[in-house]
Protein backbone atom coordinates (compact mmCIF):
# COMPACT_ATOMS: atom_id res chain seq x y z
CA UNK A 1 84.85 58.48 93.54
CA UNK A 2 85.66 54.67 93.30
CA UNK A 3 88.26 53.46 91.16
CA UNK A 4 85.96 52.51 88.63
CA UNK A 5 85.35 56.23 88.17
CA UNK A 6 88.34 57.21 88.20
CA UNK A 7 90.77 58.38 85.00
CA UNK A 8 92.64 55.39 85.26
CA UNK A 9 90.17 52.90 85.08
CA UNK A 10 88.99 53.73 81.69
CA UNK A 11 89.78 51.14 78.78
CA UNK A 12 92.24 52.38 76.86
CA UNK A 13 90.46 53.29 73.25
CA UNK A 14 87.22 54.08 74.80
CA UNK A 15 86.18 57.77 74.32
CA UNK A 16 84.22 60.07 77.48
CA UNK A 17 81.15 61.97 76.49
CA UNK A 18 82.08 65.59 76.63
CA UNK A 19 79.52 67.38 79.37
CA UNK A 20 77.51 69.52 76.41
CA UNK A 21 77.10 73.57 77.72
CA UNK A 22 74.73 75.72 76.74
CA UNK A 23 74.88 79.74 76.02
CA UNK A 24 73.46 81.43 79.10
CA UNK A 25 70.76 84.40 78.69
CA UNK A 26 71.98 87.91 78.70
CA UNK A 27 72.54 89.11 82.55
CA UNK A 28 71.34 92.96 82.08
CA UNK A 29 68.78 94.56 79.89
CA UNK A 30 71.26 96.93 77.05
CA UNK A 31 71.69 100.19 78.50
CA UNK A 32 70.98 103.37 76.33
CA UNK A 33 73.41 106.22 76.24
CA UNK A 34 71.62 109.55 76.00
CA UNK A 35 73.15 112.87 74.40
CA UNK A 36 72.68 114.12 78.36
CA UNK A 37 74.71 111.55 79.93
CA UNK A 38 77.97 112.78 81.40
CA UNK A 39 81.36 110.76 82.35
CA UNK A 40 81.96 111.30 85.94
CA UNK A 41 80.04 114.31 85.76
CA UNK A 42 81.99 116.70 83.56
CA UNK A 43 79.06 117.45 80.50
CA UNK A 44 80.18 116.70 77.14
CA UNK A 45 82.57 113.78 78.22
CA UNK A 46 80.67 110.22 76.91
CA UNK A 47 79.98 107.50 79.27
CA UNK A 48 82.85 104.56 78.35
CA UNK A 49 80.61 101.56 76.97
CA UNK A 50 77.39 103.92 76.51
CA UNK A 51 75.88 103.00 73.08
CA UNK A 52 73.04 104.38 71.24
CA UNK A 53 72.52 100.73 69.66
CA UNK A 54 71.38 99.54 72.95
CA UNK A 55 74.14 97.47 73.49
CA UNK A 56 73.83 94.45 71.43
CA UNK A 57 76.44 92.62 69.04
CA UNK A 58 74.72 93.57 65.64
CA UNK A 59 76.60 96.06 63.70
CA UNK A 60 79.35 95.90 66.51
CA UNK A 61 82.64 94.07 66.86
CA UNK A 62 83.85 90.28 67.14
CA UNK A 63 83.74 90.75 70.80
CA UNK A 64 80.37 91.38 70.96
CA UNK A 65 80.76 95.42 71.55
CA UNK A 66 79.38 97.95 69.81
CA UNK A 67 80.82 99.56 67.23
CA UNK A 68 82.09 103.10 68.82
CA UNK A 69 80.26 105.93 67.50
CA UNK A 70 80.88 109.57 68.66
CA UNK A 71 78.79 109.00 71.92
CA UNK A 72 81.07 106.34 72.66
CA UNK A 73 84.44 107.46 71.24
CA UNK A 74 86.85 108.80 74.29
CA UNK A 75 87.78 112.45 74.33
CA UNK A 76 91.10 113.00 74.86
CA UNK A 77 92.39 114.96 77.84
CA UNK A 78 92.37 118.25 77.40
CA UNK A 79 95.44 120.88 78.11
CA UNK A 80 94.56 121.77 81.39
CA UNK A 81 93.47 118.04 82.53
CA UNK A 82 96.97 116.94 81.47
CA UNK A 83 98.70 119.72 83.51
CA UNK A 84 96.48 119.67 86.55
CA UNK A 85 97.46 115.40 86.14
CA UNK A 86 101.10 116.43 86.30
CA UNK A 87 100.31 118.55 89.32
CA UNK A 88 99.02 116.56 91.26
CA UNK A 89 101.31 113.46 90.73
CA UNK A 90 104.63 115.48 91.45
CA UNK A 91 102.89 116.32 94.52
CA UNK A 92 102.00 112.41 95.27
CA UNK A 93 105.32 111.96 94.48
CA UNK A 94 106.67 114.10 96.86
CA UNK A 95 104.47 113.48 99.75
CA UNK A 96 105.84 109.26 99.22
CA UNK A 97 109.18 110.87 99.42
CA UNK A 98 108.35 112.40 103.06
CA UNK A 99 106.52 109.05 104.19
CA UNK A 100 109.76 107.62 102.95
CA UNK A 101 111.92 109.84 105.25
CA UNK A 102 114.08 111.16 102.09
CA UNK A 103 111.97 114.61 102.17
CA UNK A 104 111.29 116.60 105.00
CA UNK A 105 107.28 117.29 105.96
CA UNK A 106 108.21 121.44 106.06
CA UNK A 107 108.46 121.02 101.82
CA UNK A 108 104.81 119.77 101.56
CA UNK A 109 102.88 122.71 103.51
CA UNK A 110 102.06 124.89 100.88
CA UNK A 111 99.72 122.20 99.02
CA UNK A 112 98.76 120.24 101.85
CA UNK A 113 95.53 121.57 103.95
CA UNK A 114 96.23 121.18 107.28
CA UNK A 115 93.84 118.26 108.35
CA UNK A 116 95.74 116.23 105.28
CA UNK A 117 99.26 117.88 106.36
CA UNK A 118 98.55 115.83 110.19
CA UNK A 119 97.39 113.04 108.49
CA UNK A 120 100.50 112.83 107.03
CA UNK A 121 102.47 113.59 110.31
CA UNK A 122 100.33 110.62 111.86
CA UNK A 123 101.23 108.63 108.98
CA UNK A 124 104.60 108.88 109.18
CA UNK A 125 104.77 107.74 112.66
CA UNK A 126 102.95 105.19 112.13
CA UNK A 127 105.63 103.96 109.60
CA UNK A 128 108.39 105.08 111.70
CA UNK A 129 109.91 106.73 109.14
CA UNK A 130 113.41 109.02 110.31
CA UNK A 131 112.92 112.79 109.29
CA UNK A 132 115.05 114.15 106.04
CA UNK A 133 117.49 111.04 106.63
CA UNK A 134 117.99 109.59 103.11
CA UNK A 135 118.31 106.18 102.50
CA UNK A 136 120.29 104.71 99.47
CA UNK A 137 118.56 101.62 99.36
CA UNK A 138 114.68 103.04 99.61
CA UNK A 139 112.49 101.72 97.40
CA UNK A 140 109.51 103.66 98.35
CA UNK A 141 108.34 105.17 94.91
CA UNK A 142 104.90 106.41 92.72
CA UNK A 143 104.12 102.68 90.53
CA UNK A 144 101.39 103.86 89.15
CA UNK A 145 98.72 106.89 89.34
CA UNK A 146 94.74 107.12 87.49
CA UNK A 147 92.90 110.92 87.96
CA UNK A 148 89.34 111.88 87.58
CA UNK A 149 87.98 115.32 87.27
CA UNK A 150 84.64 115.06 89.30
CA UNK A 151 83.56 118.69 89.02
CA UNK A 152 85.18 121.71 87.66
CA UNK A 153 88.44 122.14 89.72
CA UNK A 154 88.66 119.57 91.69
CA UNK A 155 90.97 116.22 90.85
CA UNK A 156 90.62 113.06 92.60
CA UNK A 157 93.22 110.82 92.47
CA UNK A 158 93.62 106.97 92.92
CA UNK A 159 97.13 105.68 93.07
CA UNK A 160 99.45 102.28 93.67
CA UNK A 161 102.85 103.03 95.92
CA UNK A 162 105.89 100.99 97.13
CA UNK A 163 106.09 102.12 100.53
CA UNK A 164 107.64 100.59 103.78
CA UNK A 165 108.29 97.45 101.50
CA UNK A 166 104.80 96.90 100.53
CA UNK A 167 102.62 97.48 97.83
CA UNK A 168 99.73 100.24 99.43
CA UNK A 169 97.28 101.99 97.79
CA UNK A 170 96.19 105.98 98.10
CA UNK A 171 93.59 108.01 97.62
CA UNK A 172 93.72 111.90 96.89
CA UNK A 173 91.72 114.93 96.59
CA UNK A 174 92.83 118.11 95.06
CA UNK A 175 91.11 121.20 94.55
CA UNK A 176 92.16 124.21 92.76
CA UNK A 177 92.73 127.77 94.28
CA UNK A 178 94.21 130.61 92.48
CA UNK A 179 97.21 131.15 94.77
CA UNK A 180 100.65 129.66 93.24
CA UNK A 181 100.98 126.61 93.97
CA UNK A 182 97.50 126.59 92.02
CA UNK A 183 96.49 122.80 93.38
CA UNK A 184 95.79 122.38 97.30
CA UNK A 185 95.46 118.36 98.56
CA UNK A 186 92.38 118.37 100.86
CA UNK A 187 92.10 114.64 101.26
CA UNK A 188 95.39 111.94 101.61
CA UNK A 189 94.84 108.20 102.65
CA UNK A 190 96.97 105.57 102.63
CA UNK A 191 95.18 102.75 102.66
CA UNK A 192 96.32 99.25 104.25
C-alpha cells in the first residue's frame, strides 16, 4: 500500500466508492420433509428444519424460514423422556462428584457397567484426584447437559463440565434395564 493509498491521504471532502456486493446463489437444493422421516430415529418425532414447502422463503418468515407447520413444529418431551433426562443427569452429576474426589467410586457401581466403572477409575488417576476427601473450594460441577433418545431405551448424552479447573466435555450412553436403578451407563468419556 503506498501512502497515496492509504486512509490518510484522501482529500478531505472527497467520497470512496463503496465495493458494490452481490446476493450469492442458494448453496443446497431445498430439502423435502416426508411424513416417514424420523428425528434421531424415534418415528413420529419431525426432523427440526424439515419443511413440506421445500424450503424456500415464500409463505415463511422474515428470516427466510418456513413457516412451521405440524411436520415441522417440535414435540415436546414426553413424561418418560423428561424422567429418564433427570436420570441420567443426577447420575452425570454424581460421577463429576467422584472425578472430583468429593464422592467415593463404591456409590457409582450400581449404574456404571464395569468397562465404564474402570474407565472412570483410570480417569480419576489420571486427574489425580484424592478418594472421598472433600474439598471446600472445588469447583468441579455439571454446566450444562443436552440428551437424545436414539432408539427405544437407550439415552445418549452430550454434556459441558468444570472439572480439574477446566472446561471438558463428556459423552454418555445409557441404556435401560428393568432392575432399580432402572438406567445403567454403558459408555463415559471425558474428552480433552
Amino acid at each position: 500500500m503506498t501512502t497515496a493509498d492509504s486512509p490518510d491521504s484522501i482529500e478531505p471532502g472527497v467520497l470512496r466508492a463503496r465495493p458494490v456486493l452481490r446476493r450469492l446463489a442458494e448453496f443446497e437444493p431445498p430439502v423435502e420433509a416426508s411424513a416417514t422421516t424420523t428425528h434421531h430415529g424415534v418415528p413420529g418425532r419431525p426432523v427440526p428444519g424439515g419443511s413440506a414447502a421445500g424450503g424456500s422463503a415464500a409463505g415463511g418468515s422474515a428470516a427466510g424460514r418456513p413457516a412451521p407447520t405440524a411436520e415441522t413444529t417440535p414435540v415436546p418431551p414426553t413424561a418418560e423422556e423428561k424422567a429418564a433426562r433427570t436420570a441420567v443427569i443426577e447420575v452425570l452429576r454424581r460421577w463429576i462428584e467422584v472425578l472430583d474426589g468429593r464422592r467415593p467410586p463404591q456409590h457409582l457401581r450400581a449404574v456404571l457397567s464395569s468397562s465404564a466403572y474402570q474407565r472412570t477409575e483410570t480417569v480419576r488417576r489420571q486427574l489425580g484426584a484424592r478418594a472421598a476427601v472433600p474439598t471446600p473450594t472445588s469447583t468441579a460441577r455439571l454446566l450444562s447437559a443436552h440428551t437424545c433418545h436414539p432408539a427405544g431405551g437407550v439415552v445418549e448424552v452430550s454434556a459441558v463440565c468444570r472439572l480439574d479447573g477446566r472446561i471438558r466435555a463428556l459423552a454418555a450412553r445409557f441404556e435401560h434395564h428393568g432392575r432399580q436403578p432402572g438406567w445403567l451407563c454403558t459408555v463415559l468419556l471425558l474428552l480433552p
